[in-house]
PDB file of N, CA and C in Angstrom:
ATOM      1  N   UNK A   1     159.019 117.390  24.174  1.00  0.00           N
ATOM      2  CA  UNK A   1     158.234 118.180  25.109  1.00  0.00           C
ATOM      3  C   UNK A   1     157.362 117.274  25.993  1.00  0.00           C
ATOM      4  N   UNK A   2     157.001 116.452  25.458  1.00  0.00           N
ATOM      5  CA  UNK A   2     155.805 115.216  26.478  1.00  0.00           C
ATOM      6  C   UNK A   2     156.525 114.812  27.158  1.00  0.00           C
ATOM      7  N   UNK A   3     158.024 114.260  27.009  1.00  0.00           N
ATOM      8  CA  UNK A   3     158.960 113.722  28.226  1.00  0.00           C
ATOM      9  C   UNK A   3     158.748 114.671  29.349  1.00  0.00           C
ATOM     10  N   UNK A   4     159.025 115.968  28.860  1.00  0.00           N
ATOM     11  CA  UNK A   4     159.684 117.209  29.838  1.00  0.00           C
ATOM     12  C   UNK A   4     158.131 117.201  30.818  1.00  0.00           C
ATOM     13  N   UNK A   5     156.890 117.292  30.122  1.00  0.00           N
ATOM     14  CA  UNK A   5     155.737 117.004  30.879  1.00  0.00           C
ATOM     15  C   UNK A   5     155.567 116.348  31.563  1.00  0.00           C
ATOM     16  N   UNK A   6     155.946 114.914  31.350  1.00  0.00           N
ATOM     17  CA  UNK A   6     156.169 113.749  32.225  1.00  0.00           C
ATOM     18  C   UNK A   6     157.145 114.075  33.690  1.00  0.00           C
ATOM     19  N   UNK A   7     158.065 114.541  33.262  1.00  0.00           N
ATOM     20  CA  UNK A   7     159.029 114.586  34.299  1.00  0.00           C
ATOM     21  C   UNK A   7     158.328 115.757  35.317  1.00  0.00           C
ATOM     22  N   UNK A   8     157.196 116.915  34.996  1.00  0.00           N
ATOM     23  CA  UNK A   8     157.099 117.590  36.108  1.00  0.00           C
ATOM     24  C   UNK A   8     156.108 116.881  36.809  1.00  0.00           C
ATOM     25  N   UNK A   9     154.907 116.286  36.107  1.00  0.00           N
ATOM     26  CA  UNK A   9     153.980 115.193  36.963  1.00  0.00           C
ATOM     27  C   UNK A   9     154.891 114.477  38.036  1.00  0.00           C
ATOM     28  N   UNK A  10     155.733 113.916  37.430  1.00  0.00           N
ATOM     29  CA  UNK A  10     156.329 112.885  37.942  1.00  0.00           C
ATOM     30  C   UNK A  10     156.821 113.763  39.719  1.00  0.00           C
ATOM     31  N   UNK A  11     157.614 114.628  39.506  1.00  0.00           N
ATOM     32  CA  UNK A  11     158.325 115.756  39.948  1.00  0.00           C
ATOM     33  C   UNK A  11     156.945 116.273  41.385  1.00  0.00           C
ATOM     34  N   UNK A  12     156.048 116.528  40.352  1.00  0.00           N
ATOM     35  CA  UNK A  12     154.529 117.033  41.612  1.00  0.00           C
ATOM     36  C   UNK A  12     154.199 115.950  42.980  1.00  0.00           C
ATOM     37  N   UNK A  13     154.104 114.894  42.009  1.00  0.00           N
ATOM     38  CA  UNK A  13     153.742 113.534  42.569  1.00  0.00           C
ATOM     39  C   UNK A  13     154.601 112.943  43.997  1.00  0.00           C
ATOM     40  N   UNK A  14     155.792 113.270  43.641  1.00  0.00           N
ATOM     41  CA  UNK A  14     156.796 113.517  44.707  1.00  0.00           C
ATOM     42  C   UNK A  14     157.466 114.491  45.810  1.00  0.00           C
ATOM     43  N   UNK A  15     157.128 115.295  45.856  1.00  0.00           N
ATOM     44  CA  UNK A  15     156.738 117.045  46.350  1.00  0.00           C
ATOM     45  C   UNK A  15     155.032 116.848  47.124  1.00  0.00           C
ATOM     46  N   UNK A  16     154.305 116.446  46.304  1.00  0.00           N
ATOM     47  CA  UNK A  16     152.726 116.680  46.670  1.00  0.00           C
ATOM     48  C   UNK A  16     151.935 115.834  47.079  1.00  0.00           C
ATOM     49  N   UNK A  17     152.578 114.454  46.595  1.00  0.00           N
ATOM     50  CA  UNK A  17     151.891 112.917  46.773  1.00  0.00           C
ATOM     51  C   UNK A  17     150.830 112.672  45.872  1.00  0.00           C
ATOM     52  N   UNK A  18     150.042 113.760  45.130  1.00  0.00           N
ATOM     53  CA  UNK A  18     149.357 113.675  44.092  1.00  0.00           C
ATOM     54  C   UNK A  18     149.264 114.800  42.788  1.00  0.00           C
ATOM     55  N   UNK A  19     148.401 114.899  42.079  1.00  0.00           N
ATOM     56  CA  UNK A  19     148.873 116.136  40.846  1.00  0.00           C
ATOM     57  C   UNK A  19     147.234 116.919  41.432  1.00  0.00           C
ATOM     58  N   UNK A  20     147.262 118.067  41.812  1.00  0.00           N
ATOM     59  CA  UNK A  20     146.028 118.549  41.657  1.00  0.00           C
ATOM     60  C   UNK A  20     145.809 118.716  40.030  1.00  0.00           C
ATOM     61  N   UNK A  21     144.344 119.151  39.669  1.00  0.00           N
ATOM     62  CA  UNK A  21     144.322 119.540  37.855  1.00  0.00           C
ATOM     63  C   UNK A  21     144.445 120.537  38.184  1.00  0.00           C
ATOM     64  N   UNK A  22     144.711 121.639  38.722  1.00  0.00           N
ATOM     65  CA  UNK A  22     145.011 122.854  37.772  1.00  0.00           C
ATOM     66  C   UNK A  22     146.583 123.108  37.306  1.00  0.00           C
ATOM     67  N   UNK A  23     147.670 121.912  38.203  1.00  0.00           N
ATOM     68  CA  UNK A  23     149.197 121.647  37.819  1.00  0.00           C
ATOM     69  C   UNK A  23     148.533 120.903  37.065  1.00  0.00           C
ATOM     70  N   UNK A  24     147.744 120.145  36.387  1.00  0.00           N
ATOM     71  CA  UNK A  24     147.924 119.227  34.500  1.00  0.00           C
ATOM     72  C   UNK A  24     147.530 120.269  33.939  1.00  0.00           C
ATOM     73  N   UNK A  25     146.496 120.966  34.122  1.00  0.00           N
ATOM     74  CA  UNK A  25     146.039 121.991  32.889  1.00  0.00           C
ATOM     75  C   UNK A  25     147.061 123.134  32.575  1.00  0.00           C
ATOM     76  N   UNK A  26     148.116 123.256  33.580  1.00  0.00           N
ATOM     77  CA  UNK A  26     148.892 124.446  33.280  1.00  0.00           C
ATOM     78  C   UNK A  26     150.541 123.888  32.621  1.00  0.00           C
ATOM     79  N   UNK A  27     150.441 122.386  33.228  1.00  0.00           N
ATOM     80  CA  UNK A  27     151.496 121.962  32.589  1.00  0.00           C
ATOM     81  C   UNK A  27     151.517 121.256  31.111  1.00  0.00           C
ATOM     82  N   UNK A  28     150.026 121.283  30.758  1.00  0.00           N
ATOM     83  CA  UNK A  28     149.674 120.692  29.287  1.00  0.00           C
ATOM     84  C   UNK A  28     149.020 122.298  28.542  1.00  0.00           C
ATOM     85  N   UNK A  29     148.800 123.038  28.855  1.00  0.00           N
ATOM     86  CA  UNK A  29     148.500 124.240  28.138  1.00  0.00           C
ATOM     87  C   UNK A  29     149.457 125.221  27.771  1.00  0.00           C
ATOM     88  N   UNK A  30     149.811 125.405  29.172  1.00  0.00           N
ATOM     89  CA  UNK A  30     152.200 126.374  28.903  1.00  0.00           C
ATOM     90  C   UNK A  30     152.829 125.904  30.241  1.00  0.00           C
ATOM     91  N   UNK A  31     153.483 124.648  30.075  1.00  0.00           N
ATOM     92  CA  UNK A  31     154.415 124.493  30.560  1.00  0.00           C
ATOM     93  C   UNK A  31     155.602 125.269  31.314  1.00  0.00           C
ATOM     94  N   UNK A  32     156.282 126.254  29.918  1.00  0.00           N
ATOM     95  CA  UNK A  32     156.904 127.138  30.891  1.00  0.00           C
ATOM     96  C   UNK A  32     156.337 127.903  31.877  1.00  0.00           C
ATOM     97  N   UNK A  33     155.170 128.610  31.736  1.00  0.00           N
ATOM     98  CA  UNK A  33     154.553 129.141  32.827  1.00  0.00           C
ATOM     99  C   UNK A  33     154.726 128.464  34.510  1.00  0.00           C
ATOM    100  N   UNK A  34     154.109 127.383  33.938  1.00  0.00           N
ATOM    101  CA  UNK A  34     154.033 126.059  35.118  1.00  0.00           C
ATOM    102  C   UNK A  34     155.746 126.258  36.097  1.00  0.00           C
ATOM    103  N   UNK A  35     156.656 126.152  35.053  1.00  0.00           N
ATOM    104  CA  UNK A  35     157.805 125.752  35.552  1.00  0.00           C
ATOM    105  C   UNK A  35     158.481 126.821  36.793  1.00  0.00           C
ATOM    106  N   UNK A  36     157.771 128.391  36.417  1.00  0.00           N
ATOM    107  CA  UNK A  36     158.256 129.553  37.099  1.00  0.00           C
ATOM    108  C   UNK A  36     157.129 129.600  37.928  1.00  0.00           C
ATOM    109  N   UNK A  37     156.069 129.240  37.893  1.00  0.00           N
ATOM    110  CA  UNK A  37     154.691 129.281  39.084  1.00  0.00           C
ATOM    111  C   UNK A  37     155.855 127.710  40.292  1.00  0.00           C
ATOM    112  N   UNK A  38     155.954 126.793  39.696  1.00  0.00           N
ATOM    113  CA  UNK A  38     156.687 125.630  40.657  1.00  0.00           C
ATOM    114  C   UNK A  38     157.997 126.031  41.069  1.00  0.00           C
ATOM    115  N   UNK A  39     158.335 127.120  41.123  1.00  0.00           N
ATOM    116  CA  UNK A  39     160.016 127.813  41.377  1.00  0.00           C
ATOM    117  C   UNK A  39     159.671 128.188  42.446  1.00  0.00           C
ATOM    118  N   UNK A  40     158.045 128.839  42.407  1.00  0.00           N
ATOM    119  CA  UNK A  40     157.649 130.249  43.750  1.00  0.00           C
ATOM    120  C   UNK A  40     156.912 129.779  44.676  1.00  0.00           C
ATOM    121  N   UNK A  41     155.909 128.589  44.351  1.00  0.00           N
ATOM    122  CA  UNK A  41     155.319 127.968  44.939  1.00  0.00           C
ATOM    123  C   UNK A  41     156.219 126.732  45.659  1.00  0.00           C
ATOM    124  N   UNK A  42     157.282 125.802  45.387  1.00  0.00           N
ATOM    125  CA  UNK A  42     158.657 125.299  46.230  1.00  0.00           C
ATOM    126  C   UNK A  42     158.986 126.002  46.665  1.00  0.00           C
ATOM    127  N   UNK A  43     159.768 127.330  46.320  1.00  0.00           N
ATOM    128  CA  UNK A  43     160.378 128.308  47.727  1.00  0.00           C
ATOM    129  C   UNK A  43     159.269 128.703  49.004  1.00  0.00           C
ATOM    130  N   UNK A  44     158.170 129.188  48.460  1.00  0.00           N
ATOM    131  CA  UNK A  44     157.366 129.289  49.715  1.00  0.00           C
ATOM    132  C   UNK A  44     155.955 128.296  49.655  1.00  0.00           C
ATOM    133  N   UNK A  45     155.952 126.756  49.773  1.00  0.00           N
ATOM    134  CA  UNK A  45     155.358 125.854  50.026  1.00  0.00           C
ATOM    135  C   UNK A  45     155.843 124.243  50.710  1.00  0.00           C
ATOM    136  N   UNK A  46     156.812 124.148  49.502  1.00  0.00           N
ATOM    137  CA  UNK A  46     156.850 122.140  49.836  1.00  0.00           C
ATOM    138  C   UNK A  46     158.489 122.635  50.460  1.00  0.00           C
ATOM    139  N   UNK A  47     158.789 123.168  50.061  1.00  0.00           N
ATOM    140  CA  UNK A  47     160.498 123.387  51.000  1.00  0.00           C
ATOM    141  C   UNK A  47     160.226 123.971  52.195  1.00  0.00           C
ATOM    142  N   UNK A  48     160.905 123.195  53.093  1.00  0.00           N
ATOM    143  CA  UNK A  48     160.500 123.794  54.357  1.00  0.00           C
ATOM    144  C   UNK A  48     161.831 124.666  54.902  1.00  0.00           C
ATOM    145  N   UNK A  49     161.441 126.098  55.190  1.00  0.00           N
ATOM    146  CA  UNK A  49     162.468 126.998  55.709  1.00  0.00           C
ATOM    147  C   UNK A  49     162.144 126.931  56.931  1.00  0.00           C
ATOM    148  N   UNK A  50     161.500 128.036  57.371  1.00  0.00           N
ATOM    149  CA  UNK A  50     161.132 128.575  58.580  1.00  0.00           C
ATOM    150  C   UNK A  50     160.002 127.913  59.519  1.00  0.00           C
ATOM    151  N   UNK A  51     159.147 127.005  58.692  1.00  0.00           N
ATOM    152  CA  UNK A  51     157.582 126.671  59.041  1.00  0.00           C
ATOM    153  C   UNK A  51     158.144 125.463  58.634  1.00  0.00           C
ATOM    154  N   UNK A  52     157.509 124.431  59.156  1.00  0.00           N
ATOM    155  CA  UNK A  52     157.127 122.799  58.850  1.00  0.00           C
ATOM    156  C   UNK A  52     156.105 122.510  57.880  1.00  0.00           C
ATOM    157  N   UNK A  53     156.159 121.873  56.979  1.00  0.00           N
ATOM    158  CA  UNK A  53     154.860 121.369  55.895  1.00  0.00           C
ATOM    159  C   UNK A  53     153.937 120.816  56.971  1.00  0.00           C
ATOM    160  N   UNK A  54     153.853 120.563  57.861  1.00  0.00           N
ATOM    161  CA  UNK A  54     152.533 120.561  58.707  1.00  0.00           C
ATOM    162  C   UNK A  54     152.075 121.659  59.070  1.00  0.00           C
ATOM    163  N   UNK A  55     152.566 122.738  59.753  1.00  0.00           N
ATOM    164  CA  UNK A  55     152.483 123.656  60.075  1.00  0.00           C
ATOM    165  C   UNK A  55     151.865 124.924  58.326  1.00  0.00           C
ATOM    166  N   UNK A  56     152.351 124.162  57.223  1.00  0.00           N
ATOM    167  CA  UNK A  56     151.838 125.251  56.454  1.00  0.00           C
ATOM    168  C   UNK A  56     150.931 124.260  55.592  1.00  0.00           C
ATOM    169  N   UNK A  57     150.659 123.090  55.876  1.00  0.00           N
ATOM    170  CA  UNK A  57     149.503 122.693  55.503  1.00  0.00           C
ATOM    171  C   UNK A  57     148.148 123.427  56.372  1.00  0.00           C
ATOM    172  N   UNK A  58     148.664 123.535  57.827  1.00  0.00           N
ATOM    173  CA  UNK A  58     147.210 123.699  58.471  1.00  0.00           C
ATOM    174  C   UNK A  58     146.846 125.543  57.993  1.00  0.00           C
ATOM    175  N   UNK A  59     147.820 125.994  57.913  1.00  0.00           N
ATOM    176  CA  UNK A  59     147.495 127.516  57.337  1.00  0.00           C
ATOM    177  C   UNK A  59     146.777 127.715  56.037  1.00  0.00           C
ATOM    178  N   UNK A  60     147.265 126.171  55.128  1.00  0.00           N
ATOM    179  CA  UNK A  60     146.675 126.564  54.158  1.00  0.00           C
ATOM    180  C   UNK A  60     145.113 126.525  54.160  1.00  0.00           C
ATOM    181  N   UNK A  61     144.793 125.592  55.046  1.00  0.00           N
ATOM    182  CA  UNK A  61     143.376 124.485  55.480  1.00  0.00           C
ATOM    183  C   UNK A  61     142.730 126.064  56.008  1.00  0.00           C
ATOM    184  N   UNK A  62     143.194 126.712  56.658  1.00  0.00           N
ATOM    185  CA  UNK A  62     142.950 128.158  57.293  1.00  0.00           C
ATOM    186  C   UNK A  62     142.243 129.055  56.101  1.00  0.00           C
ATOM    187  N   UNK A  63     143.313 129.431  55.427  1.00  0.00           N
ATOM    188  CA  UNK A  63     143.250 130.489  54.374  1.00  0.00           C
ATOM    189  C   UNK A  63     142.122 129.612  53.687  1.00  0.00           C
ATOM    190  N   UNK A  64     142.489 128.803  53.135  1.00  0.00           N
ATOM    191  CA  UNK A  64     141.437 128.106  52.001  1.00  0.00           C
ATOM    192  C   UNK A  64     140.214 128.285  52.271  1.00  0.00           C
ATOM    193  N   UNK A  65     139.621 127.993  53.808  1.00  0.00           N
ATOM    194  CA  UNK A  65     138.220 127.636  54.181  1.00  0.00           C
ATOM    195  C   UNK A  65     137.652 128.995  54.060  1.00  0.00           C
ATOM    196  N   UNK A  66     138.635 130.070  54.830  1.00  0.00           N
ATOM    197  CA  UNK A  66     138.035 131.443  54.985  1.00  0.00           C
ATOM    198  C   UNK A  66     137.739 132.266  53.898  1.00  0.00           C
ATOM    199  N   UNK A  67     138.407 131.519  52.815  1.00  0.00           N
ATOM    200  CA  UNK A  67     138.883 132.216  50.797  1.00  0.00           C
ATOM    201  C   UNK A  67     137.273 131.687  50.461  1.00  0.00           C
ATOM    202  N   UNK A  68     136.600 130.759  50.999  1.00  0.00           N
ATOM    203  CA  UNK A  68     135.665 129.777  50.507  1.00  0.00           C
ATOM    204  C   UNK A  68     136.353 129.094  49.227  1.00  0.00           C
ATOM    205  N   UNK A  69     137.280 128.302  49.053  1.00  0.00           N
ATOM    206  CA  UNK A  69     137.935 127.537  48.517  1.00  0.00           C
ATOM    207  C   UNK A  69     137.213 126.657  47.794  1.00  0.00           C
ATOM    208  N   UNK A  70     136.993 125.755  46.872  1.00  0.00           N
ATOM    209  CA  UNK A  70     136.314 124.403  46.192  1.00  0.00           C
ATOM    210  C   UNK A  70     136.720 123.753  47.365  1.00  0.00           C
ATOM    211  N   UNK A  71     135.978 122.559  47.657  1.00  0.00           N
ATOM    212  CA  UNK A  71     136.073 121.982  48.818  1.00  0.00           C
ATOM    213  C   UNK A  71     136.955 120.443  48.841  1.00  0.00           C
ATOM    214  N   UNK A  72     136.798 120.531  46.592  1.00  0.00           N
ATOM    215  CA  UNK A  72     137.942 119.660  46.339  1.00  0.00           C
ATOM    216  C   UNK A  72     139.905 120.435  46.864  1.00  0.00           C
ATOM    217  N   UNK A  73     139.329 121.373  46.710  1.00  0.00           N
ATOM    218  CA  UNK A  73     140.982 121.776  47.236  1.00  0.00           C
ATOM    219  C   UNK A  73     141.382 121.874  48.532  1.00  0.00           C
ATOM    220  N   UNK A  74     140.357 121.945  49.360  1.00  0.00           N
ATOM    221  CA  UNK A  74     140.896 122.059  50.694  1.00  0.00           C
ATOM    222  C   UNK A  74     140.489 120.985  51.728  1.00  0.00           C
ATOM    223  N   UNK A  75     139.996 119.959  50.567  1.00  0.00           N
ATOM    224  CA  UNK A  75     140.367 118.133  51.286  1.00  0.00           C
ATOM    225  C   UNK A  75     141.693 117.668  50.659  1.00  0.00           C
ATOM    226  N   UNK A  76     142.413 118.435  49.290  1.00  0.00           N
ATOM    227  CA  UNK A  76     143.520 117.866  49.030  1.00  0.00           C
ATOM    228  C   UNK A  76     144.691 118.497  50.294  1.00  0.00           C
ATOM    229  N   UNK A  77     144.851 119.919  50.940  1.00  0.00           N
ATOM    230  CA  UNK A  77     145.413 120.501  51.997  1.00  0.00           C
ATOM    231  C   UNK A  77     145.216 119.911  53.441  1.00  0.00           C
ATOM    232  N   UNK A  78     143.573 119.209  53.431  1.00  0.00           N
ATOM    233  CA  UNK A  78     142.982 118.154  54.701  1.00  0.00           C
ATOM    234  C   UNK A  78     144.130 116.557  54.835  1.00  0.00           C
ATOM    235  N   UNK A  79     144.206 116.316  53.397  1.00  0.00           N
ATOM    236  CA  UNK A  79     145.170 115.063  53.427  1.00  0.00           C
ATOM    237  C   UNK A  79     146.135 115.507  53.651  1.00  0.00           C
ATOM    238  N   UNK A  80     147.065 116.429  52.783  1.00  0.00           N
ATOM    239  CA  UNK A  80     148.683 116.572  52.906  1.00  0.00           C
ATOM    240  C   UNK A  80     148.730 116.461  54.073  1.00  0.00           C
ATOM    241  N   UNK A  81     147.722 117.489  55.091  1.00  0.00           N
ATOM    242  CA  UNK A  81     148.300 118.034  56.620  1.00  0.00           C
ATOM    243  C   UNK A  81     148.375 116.606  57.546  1.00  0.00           C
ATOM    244  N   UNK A  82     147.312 115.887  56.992  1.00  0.00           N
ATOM    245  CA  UNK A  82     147.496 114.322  57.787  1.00  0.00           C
ATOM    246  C   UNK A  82     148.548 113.823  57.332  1.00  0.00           C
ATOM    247  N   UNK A  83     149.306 114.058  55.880  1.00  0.00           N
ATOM    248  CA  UNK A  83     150.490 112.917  55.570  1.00  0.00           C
ATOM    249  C   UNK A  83     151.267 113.301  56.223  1.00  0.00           C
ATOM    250  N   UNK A  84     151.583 114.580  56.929  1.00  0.00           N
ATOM    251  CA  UNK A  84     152.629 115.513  57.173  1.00  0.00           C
ATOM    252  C   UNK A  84     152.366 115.563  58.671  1.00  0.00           C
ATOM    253  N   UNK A  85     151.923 114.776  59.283  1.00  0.00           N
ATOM    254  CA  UNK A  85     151.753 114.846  60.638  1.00  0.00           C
ATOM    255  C   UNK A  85     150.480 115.205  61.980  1.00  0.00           C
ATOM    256  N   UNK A  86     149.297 116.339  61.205  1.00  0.00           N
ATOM    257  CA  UNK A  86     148.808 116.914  61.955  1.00  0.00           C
ATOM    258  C   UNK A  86     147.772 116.277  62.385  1.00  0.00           C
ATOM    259  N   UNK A  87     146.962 116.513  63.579  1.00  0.00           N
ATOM    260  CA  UNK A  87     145.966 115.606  64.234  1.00  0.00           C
ATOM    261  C   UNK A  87     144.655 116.137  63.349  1.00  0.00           C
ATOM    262  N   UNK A  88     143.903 115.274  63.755  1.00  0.00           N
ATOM    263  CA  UNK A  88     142.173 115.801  63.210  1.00  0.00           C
ATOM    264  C   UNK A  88     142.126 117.160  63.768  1.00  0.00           C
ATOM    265  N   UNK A  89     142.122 117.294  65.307  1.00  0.00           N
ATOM    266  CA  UNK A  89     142.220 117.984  66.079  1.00  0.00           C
ATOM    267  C   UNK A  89     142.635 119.205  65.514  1.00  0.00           C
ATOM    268  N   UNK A  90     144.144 119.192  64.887  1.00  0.00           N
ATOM    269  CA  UNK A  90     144.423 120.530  64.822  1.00  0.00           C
ATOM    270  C   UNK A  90     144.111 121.302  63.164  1.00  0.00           C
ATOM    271  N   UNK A  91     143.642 120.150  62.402  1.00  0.00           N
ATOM    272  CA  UNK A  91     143.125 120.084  61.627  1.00  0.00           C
ATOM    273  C   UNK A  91     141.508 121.151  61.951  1.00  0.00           C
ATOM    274  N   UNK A  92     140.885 120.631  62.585  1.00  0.00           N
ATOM    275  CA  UNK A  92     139.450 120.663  62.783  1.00  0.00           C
ATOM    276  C   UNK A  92     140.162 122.252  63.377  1.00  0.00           C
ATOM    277  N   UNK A  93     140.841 122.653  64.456  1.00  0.00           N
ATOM    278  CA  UNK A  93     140.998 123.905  64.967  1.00  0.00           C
ATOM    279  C   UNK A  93     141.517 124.524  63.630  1.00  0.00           C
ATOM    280  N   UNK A  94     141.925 125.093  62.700  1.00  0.00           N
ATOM    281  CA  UNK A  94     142.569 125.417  61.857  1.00  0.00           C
ATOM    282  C   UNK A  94     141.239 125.816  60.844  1.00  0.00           C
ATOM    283  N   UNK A  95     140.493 124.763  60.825  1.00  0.00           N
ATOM    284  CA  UNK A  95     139.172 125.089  60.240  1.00  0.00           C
ATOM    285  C   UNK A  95     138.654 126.090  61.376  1.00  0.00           C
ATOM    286  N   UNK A  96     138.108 126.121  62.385  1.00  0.00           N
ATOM    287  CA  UNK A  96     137.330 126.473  63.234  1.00  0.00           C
ATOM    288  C   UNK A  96     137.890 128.143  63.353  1.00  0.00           C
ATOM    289  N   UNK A  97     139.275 128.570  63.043  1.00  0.00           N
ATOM    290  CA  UNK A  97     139.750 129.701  63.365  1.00  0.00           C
ATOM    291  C   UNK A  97     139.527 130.628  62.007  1.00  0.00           C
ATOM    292  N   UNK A  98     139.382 129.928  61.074  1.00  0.00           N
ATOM    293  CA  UNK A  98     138.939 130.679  59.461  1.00  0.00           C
ATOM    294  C   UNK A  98     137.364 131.162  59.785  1.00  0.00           C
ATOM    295  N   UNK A  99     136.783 130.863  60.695  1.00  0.00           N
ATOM    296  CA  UNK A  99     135.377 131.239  61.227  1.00  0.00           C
ATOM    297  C   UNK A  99     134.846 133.175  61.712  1.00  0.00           C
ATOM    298  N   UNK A 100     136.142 132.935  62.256  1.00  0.00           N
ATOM    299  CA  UNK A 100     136.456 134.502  62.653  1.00  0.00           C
ATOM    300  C   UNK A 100     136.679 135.675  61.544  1.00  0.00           C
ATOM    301  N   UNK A 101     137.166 135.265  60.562  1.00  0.00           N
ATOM    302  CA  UNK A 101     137.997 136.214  59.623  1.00  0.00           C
ATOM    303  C   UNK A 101     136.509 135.927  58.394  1.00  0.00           C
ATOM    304  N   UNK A 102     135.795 135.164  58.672  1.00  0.00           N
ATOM    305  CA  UNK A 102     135.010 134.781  57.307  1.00  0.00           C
ATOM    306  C   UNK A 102     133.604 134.618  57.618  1.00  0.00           C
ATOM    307  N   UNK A 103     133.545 134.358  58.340  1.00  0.00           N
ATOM    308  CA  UNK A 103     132.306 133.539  58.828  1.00  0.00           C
ATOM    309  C   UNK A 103     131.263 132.218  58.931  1.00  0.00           C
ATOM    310  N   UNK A 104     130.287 132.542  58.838  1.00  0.00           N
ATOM    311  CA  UNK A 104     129.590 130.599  59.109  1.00  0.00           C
ATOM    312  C   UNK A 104     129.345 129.983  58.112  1.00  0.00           C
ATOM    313  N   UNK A 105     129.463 130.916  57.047  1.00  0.00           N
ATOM    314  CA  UNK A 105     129.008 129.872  55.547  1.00  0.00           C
ATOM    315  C   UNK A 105     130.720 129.450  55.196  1.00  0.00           C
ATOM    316  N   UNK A 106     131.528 130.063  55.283  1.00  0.00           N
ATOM    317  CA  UNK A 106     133.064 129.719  55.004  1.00  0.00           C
ATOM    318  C   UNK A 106     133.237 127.830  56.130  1.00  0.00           C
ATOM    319  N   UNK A 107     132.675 128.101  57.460  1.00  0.00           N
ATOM    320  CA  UNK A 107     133.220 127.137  58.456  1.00  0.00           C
ATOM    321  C   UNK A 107     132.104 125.819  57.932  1.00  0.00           C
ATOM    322  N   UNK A 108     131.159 126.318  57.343  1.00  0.00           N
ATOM    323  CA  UNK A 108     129.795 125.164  57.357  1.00  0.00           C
ATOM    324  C   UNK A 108     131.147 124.509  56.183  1.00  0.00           C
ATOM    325  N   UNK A 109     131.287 124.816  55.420  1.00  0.00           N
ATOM    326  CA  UNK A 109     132.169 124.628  53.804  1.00  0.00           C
ATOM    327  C   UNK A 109     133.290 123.647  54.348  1.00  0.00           C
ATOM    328  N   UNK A 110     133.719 124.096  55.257  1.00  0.00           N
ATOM    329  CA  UNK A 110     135.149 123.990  55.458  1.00  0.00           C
ATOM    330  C   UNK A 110     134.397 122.180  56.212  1.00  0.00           C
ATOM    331  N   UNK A 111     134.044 122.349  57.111  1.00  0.00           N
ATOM    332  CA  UNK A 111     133.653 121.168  57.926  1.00  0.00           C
ATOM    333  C   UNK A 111     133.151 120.236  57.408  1.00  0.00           C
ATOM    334  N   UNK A 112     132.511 120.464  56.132  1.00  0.00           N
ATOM    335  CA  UNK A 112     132.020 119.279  55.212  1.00  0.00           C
ATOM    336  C   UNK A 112     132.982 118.645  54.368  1.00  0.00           C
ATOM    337  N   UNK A 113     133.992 119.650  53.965  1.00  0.00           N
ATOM    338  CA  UNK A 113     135.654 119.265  53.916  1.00  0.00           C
ATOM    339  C   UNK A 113     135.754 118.152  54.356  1.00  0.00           C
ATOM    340  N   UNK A 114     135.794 118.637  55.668  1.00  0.00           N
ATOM    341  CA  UNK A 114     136.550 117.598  56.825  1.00  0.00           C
ATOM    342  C   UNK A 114     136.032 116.506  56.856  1.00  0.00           C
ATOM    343  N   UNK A 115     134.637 116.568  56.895  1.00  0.00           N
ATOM    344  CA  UNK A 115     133.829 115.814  57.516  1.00  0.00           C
ATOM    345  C   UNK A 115     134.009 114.100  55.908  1.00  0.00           C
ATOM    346  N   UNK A 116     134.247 114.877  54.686  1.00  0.00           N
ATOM    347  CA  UNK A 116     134.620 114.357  53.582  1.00  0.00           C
ATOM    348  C   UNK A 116     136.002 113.207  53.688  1.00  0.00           C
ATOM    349  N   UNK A 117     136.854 113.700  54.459  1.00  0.00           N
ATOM    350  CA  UNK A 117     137.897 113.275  54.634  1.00  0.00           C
ATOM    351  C   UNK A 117     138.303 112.465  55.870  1.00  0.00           C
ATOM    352  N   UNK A 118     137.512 112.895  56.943  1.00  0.00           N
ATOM    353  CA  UNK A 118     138.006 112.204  58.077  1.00  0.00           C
ATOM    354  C   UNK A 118     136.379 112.197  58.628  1.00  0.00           C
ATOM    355  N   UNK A 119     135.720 111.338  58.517  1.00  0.00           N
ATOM    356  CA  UNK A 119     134.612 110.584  58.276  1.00  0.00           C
ATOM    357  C   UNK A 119     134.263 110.915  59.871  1.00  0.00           C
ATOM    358  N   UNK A 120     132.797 111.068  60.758  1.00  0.00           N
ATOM    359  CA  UNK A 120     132.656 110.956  61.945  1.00  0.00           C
ATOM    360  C   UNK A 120     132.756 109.497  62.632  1.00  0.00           C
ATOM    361  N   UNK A 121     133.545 109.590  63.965  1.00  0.00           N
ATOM    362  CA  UNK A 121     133.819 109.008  64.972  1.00  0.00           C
ATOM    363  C   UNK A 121     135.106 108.110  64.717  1.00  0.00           C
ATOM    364  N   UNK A 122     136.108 108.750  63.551  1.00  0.00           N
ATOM    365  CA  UNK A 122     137.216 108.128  63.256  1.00  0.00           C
ATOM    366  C   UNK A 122     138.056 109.175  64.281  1.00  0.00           C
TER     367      UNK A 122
END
């Protein structure tokens, strides 16, 4: 069973570029669970159909900020969207549009995100 653990880290790491913890805590607590949550979350996340992994990184950066998200999770969605192509710019707009649907304590959240990740006057 620790191999089979190994192999989905391994598996995340390559799909995600890193392991968030709540994929270790779910893949060291029930595994199988993990395995059918990573079936649904690949069909509609890291496989790209219809949308580009840039394009559904910045949605996620969207949803997340406006959800008021941990701000560790939506600097890990701040990086992907940079590994995956997207500018600060559309980054920073993507934040700025979760403003509307949520409001100013969601965008203050979200921008310190950013501001975490892509440092001022870079």
């Amino acid at each position: 069973m620790e191999e089979e653990k190994l192999r989905m880290l391994r598996e995340i790491v390559e799909k995600r570029g890193s392991v968030p913890n709540f994929h270790r805590a779910l893949i060291e607590g029930d595994p199988e669970f993990y395995g059918v949550y990573e079936k649904m979350a690949s069909c509609v996340y890291t496989e790209e159909r219809h949308l580009s992994r840039k394009v559904k990184e910045l949605l996620f950066i969207g949803v997340l900020v406006a959800m008021r998200a941990s701000r560790e999770h939506i600097k890990l969605h701040i990086k992907a969207a940079l590994d995956h192509g997207a500018s600060k710019e559309e980054i920073l707009e993507a934040i700025e549009l979760a403003f509307l649907p949520s409001g100013v304590v969601s965008l203050m959240d979200g921008l310190e995100a950013y501001r975490e990740v892509i440092p001022e006057g870079s």
